[in-house]
C-alpha atoms as a PDB file:
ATOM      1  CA  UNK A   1      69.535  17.339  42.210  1.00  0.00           C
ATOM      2  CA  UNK A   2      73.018  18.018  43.723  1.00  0.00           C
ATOM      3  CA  UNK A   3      76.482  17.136  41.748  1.00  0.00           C
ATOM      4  CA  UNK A   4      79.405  17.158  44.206  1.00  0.00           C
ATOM      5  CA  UNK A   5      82.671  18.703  41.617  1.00  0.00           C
ATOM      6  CA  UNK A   6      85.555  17.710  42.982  1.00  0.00           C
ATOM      7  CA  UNK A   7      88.613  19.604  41.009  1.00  0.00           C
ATOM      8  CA  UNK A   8      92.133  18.984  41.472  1.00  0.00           C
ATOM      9  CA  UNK A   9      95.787  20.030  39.381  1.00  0.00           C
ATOM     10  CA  UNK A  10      97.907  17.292  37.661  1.00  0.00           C
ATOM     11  CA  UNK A  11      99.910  17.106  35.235  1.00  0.00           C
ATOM     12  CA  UNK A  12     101.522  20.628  34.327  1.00  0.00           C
ATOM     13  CA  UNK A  13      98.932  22.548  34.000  1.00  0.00           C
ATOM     14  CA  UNK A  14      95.574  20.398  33.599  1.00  0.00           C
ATOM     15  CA  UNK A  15      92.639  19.873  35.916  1.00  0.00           C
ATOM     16  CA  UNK A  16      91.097  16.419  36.748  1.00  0.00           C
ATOM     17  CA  UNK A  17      87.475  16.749  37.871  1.00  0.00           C
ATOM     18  CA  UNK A  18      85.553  13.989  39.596  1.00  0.00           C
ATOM     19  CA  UNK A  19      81.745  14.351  39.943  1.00  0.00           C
ATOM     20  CA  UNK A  20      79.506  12.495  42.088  1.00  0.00           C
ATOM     21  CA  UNK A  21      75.824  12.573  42.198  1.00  0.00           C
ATOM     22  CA  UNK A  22      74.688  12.480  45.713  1.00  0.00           C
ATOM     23  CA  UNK A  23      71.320  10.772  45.138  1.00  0.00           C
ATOM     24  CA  UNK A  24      72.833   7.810  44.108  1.00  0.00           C
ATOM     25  CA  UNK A  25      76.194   7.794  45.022  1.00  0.00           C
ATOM     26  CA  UNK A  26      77.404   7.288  41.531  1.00  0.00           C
ATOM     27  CA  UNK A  27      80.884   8.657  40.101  1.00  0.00           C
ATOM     28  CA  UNK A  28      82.249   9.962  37.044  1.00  0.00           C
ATOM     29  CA  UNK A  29      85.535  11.383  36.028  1.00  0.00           C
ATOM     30  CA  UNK A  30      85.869  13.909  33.337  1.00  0.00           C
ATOM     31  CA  UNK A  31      88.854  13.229  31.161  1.00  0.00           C
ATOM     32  CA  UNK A  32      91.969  10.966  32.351  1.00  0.00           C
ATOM     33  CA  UNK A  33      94.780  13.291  32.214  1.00  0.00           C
ATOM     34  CA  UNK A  34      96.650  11.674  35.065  1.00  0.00           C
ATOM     35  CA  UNK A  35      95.363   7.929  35.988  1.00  0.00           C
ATOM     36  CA  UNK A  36      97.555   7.844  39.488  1.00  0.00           C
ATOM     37  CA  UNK A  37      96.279  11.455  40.404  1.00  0.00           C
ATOM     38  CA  UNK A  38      92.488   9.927  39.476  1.00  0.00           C
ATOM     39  CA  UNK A  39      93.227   7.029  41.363  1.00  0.00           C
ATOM     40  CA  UNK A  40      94.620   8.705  44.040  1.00  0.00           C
ATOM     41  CA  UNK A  41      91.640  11.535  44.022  1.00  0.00           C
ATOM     42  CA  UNK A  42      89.487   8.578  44.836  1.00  0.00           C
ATOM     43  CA  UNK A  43      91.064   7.080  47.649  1.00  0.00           C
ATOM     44  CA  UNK A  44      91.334  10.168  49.165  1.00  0.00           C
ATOM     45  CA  UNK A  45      87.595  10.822  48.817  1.00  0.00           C
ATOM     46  CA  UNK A  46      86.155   7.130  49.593  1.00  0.00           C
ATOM     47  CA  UNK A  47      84.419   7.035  46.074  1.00  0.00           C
ATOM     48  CA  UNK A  48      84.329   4.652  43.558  1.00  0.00           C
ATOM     49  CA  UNK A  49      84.054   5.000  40.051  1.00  0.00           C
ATOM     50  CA  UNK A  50      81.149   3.979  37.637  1.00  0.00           C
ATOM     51  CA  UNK A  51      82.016   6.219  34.826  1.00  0.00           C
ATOM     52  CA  UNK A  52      84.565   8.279  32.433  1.00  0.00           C
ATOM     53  CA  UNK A  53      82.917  11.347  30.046  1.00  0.00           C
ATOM     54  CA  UNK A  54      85.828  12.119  27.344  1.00  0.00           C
ATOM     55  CA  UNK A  55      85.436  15.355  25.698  1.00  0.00           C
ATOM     56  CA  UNK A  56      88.058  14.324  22.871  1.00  0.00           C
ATOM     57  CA  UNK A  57      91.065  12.166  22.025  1.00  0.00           C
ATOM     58  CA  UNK A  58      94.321  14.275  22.980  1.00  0.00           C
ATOM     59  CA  UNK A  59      96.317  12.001  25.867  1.00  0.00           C
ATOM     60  CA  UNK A  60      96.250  14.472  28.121  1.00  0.00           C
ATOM     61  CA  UNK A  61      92.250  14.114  28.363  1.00  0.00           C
ATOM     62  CA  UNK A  62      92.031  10.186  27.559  1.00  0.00           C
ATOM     63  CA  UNK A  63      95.499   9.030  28.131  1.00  0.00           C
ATOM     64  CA  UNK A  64      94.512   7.665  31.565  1.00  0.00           C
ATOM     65  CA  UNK A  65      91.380   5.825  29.901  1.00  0.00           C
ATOM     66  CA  UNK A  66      93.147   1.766  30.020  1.00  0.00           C
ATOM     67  CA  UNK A  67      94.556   1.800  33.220  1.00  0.00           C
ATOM     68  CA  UNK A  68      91.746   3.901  35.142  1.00  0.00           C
ATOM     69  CA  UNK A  69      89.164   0.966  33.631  1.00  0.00           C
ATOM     70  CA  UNK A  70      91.621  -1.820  34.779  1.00  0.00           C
ATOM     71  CA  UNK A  71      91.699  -0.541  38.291  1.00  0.00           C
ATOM     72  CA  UNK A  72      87.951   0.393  38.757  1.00  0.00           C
ATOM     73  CA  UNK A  73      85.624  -1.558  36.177  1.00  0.00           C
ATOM     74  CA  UNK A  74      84.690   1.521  35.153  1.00  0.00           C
ATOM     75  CA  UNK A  75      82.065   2.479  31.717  1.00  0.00           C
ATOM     76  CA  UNK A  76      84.066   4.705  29.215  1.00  0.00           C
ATOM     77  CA  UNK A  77      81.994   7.105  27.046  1.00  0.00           C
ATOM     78  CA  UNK A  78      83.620  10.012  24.636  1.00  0.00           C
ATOM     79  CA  UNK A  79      83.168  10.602  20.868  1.00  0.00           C
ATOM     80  CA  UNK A  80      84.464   7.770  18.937  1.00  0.00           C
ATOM     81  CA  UNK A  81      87.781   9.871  18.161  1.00  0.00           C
ATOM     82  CA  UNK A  82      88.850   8.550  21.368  1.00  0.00           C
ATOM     83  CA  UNK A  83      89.476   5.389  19.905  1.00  0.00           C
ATOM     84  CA  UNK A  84      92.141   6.937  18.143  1.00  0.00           C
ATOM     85  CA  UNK A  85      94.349   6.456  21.448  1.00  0.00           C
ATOM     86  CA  UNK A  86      92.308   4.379  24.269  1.00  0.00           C
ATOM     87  CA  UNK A  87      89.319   2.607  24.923  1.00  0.00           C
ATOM     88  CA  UNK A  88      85.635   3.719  24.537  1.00  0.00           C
ATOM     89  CA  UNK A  89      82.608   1.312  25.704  1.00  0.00           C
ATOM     90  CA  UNK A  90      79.916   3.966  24.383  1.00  0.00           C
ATOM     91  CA  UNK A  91      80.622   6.393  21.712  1.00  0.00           C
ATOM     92  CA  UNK A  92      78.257  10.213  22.522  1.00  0.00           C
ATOM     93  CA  UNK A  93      77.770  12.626  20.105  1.00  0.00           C
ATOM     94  CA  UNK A  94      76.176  16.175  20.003  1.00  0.00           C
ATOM     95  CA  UNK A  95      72.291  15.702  21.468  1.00  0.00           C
ATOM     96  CA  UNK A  96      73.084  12.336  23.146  1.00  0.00           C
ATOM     97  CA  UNK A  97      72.101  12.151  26.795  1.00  0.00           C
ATOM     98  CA  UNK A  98      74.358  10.494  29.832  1.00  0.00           C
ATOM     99  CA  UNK A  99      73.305   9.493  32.783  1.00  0.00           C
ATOM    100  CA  UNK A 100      75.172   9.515  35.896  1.00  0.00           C
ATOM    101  CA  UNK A 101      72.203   8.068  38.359  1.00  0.00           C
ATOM    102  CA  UNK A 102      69.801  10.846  38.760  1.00  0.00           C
ATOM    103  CA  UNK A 103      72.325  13.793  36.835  1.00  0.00           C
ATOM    104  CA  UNK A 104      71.587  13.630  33.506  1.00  0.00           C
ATOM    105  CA  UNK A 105      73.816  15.236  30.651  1.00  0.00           C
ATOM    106  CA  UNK A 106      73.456  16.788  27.724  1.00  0.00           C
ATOM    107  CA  UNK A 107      76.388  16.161  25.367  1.00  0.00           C
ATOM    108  CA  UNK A 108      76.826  19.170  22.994  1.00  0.00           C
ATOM    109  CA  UNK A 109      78.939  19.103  19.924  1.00  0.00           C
ATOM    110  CA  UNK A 110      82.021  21.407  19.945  1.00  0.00           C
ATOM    111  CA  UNK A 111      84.445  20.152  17.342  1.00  0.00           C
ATOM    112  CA  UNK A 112      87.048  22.623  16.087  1.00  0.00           C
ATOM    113  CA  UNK A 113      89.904  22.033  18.622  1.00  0.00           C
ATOM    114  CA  UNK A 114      89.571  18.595  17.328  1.00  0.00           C
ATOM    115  CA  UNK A 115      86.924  17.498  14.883  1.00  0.00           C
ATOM    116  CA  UNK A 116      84.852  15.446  17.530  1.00  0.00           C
ATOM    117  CA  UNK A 117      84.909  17.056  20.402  1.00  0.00           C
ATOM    118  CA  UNK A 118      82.113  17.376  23.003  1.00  0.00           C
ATOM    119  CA  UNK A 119      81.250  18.897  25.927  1.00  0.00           C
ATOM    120  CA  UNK A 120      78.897  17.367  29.130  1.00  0.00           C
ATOM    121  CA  UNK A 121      76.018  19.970  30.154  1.00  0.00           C
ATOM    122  CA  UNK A 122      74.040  19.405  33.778  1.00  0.00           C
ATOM    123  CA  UNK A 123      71.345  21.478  33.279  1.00  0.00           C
ATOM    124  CA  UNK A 124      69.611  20.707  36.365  1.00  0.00           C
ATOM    125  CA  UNK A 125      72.730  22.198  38.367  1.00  0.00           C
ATOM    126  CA  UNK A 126      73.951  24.679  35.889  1.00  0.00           C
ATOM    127  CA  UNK A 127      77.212  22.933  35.257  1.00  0.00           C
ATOM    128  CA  UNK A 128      79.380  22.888  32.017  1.00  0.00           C
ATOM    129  CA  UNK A 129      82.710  20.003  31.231  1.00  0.00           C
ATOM    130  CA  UNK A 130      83.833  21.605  28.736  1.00  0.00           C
ATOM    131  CA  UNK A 131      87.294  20.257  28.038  1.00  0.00           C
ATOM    132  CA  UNK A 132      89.542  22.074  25.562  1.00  0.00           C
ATOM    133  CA  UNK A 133      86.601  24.209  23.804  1.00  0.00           C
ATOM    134  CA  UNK A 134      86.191  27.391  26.230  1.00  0.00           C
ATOM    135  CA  UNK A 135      88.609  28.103  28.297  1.00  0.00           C
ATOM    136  CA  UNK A 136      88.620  31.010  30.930  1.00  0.00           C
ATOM    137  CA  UNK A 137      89.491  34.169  28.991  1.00  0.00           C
ATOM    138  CA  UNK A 138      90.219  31.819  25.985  1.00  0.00           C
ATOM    139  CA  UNK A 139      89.446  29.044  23.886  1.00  0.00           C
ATOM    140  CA  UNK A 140      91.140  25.858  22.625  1.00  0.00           C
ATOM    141  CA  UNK A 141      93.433  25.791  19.214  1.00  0.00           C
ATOM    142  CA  UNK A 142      92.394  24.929  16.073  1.00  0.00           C
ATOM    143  CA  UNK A 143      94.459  21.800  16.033  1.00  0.00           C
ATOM    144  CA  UNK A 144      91.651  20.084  13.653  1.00  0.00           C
ATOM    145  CA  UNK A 145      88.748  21.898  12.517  1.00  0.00           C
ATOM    146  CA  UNK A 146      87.990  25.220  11.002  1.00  0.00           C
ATOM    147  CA  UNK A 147      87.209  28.726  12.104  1.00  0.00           C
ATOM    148  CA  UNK A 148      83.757  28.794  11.339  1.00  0.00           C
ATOM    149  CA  UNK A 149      83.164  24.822  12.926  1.00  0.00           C
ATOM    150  CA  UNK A 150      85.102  26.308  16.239  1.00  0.00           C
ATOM    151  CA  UNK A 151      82.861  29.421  16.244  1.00  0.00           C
ATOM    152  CA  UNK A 152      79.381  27.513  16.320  1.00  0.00           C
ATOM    153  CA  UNK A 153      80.542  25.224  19.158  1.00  0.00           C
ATOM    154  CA  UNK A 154      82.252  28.556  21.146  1.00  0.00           C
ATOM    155  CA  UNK A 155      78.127  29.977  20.361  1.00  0.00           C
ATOM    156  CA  UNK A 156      76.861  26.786  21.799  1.00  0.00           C
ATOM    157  CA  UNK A 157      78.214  27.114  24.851  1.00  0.00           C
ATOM    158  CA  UNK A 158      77.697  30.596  25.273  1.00  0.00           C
ATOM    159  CA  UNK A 159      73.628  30.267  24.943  1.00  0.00           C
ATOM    160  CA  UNK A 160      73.631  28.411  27.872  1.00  0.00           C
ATOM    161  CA  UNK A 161      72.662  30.223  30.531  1.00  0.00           C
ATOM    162  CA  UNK A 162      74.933  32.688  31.984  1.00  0.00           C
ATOM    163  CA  UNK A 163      74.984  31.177  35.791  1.00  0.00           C
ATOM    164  CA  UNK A 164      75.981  28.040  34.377  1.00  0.00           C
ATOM    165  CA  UNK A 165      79.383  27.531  36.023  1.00  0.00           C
ATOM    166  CA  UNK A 166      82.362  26.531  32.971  1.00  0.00           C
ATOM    167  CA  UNK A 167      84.583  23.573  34.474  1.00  0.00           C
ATOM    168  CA  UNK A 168      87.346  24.276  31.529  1.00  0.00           C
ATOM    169  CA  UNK A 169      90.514  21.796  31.281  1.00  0.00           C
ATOM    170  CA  UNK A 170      93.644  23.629  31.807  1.00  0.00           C
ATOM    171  CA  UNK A 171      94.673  27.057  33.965  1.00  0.00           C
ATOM    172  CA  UNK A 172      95.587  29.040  30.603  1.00  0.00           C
ATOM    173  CA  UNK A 173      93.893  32.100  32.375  1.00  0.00           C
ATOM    174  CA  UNK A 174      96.478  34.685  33.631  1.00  0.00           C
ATOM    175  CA  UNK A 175      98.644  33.997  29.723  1.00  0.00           C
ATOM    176  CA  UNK A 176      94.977  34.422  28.752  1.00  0.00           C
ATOM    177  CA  UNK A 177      94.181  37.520  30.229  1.00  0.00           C
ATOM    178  CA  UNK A 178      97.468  38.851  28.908  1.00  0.00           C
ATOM    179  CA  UNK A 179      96.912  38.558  25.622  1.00  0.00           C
ATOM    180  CA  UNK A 180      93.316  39.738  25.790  1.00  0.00           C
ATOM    181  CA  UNK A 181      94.435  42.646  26.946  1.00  0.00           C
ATOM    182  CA  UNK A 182      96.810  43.545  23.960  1.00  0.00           C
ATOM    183  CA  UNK A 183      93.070  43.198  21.686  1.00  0.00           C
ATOM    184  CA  UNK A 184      90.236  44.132  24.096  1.00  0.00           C
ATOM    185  CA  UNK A 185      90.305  47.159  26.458  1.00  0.00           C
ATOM    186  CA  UNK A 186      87.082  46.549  28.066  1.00  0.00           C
ATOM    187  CA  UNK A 187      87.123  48.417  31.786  1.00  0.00           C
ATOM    188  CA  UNK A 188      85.138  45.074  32.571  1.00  0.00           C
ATOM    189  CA  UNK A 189      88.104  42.848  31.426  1.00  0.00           C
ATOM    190  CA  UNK A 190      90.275  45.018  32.163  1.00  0.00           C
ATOM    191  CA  UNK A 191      89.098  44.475  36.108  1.00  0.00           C
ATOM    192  CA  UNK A 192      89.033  40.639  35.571  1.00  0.00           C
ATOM    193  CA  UNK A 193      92.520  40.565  34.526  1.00  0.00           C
ATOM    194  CA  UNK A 194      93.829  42.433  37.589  1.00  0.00           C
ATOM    195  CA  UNK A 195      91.661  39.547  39.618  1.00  0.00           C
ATOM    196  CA  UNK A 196      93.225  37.166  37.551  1.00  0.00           C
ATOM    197  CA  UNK A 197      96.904  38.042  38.019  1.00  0.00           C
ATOM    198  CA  UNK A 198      96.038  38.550  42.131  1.00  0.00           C
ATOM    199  CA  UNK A 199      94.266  34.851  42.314  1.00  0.00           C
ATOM    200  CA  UNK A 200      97.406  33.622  40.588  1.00  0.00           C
ATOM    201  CA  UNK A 201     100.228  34.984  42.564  1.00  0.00           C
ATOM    202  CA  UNK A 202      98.141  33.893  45.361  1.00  0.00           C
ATOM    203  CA  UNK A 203      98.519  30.033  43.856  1.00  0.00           C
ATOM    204  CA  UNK A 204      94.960  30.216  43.593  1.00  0.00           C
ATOM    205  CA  UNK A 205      92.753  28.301  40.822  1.00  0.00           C
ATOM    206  CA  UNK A 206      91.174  30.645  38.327  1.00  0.00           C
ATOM    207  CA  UNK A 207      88.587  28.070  36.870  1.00  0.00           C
ATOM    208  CA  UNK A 208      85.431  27.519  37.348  1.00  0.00           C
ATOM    209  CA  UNK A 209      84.063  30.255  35.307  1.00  0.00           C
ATOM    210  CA  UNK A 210      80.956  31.280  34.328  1.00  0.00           C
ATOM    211  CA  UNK A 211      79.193  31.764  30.849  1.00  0.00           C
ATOM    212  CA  UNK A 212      78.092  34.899  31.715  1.00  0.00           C
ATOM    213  CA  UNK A 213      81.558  36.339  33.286  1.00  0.00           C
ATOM    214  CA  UNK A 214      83.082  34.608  29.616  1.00  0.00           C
ATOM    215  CA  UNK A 215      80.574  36.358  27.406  1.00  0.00           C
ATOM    216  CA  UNK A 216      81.088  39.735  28.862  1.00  0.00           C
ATOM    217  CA  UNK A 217      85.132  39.552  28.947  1.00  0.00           C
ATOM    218  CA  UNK A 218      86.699  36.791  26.614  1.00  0.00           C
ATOM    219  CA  UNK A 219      87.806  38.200  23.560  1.00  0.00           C
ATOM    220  CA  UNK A 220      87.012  34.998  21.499  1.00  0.00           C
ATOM    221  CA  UNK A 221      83.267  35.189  22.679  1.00  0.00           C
ATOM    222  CA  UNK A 222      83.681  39.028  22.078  1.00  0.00           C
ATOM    223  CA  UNK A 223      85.049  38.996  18.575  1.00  0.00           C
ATOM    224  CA  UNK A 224      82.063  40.569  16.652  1.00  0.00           C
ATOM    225  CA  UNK A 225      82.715  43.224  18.791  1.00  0.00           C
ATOM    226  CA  UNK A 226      86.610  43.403  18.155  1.00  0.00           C
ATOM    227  CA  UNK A 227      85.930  42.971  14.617  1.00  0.00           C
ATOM    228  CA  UNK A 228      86.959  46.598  13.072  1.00  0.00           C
ATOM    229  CA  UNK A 229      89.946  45.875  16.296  1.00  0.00           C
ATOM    230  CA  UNK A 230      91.616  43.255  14.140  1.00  0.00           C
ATOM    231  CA  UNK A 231      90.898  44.394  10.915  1.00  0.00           C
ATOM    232  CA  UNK A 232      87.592  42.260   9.843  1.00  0.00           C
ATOM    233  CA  UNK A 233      84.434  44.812  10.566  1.00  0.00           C
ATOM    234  CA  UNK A 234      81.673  44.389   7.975  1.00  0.00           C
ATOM    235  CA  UNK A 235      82.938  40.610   8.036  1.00  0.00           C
ATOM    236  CA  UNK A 236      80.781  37.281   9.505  1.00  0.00           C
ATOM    237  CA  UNK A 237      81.450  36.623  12.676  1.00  0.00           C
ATOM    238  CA  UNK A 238      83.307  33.738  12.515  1.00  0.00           C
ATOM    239  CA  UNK A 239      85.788  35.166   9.993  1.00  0.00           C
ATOM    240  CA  UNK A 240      86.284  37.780  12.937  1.00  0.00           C
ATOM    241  CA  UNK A 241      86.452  35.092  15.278  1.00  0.00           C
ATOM    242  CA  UNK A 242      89.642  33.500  13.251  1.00  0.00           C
ATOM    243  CA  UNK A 243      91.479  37.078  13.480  1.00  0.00           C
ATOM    244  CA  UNK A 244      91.446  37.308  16.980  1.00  0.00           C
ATOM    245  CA  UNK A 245      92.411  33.315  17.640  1.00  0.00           C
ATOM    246  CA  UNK A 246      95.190  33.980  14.919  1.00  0.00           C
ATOM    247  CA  UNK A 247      96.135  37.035  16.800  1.00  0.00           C
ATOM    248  CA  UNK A 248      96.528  34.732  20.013  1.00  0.00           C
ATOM    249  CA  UNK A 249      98.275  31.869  18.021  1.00  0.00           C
ATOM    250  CA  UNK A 250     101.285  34.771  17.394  1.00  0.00           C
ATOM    251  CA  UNK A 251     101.204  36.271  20.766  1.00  0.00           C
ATOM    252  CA  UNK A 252     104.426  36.751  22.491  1.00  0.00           C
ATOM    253  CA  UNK A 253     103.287  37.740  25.603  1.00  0.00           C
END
C-alpha cells in the first residue's frame, strides 16, 4: 500500500497534513487548523477530499471542520469531544478502525492533552497522526487529563515500531530541544539538538520524526531514566513522567 503525506505550515506554528491513498485515489486531511490553507493545499495538488481524521477538539485542529465540509462534501470523523466546537459525522475511539480506500487506520487512545484525544496509526506504511500527544523532542500539555492518563497514551505510541515515521502537529522542536537539554545530557540528544538548531536556522521542517529517534532522545519518553534527575527515583514511572513535563511547564528557556 502507498500513502502519499503531503505536509505544509499554517497558522503560526501548526502543520496541516493531507494524505492520499494512491490505490484509490481517496483523500483525507488530518486536523483543520487553517480551512483556506486546506483548501488551498488541494487546489494546488488536484485532489479532492473524501475525509477529515480529528485527533481532538482544540480550534486549531478542528476549527476548520464547518467550512472545509461546506466546500468539499467531505465525511468528518474525531472523538466525540469534537463536538464541543464543530461538526463530527462519525465519532472514533481507541481500537476503532478508519478506512481511507485501501489504508486502513488504527485509532489509538491518547487522552491526557485533552481527555479524548486520539491518534491515526497506518500500519501497513509505518505512519503515525499523532496530533498534540508526541511531539518531536516533546509532548503535548496537560490541558485536561492527568499524569498517569498522559503517560499510558505517550507508552502507546512508543510500542509502535520504531521506523514508524511520527507526523506530530506543531514545530515545538528547537524550544523543545532547549529545554531537554537543561534535564537530559544524553551525547545522543545532545547531537540531535545541534541538528535541530542547524535544520531550523536553515527554515527547514523538523517533523516527521520517528518513534525510534523519540524513544532514544525525548526526555518525556526518557523519564524513567531521568527519574533520580528530577528528584522522583524509586518512584512509578508516570509520577516521574509528571516531574519532567512540570519541569517543561516552568521552563524559561
Amino acid at each position: 500500500m502507498t500513502l502519499t503525506v503531503r505536509q505544509f505550515p499554517c497558522l503560526s506554528d501548526n502543520y496541516g497534513f493531507l494524505v492520499r491513498d494512491e490505490a484509490s485515489g481517496k483523500t483525507a486531511c488530518v486536523d483543520t487548523p487553517d480551512a483556506g490553507a486546506i483548501l488551498s493545499e488541494l487546489e494546488k495538488a488536484g485532489w479532492g477530499l473524501d475525509l477529515i481524521m480529528n485527533t481532538h477538539w482544540h480550534g486549531d485542529h478542528a476549527g476548520g471542520n464547518a467550512e472545509i465540509q461546506k466546500a468539499t462534501g467531505c465525511t468528518i470523523v474525531g472523538p466525540a469531544e469534537v463536538r464541543r466546537i464543530a461538526p463530527l459525522d462519525r465519532e472514533v475511539r481507541g481500537g476503532d478502525m478508519v478506512e481511507l480506500g485501501a489504508t486502513r487506520f488504527q485509532v489509538i487512545e491518547t487522552g491526557g492533552h485533552t481527555l479524548g484525544h486520539v491518534a491515526y496509526f497506518d500500519a501497513a506504511d509505518a505512519i503515525a497522526f499523532v496530533g498534540d500527544t508526541l511531539f518531536a523532542l516533546g509532548c503535548g500539555r496537560l490541558f485536561e487529563g492527568k499524569p498517569d492518563q498522559m503517560w499510558a497514551s505517550l507508552s502507546r505510541l512508543a510500542a509502535l515500531p520504531d521506523d514508524t515515521r511520527v507526523y506530530c502537529a506543531h514545530e515545538y522542536t528547537a524550544s523543545n530541544a532547549r529545554f531537554a537539554l537543561s534535564v537530559d545530557q544524553d551525547p545522543a540528544l545532545k547531537a540531535r539538538a545541534a541538528e535541530v538548531f542547524a535544520a531550523r536556522e536553515r527554515g527547514e521542517a523538523t517533523v516527521p520524526t520517528t518513534i525510534g529517534l523519540e524513544k532514544a532522545t525525548n526526555p518525556f519518553l526518557r523519564a524513567p531514566l531521568l527519574a533520580a534527575a528530577v528528584g522522583k527515583a524509586g518512584a512509578p514511572d508516570y509520577e516521574a513522567f509528571a516531574a519532567v513535563r512540570a519541569a517543561k511547564d516552568a521552563f524559561r528557556g
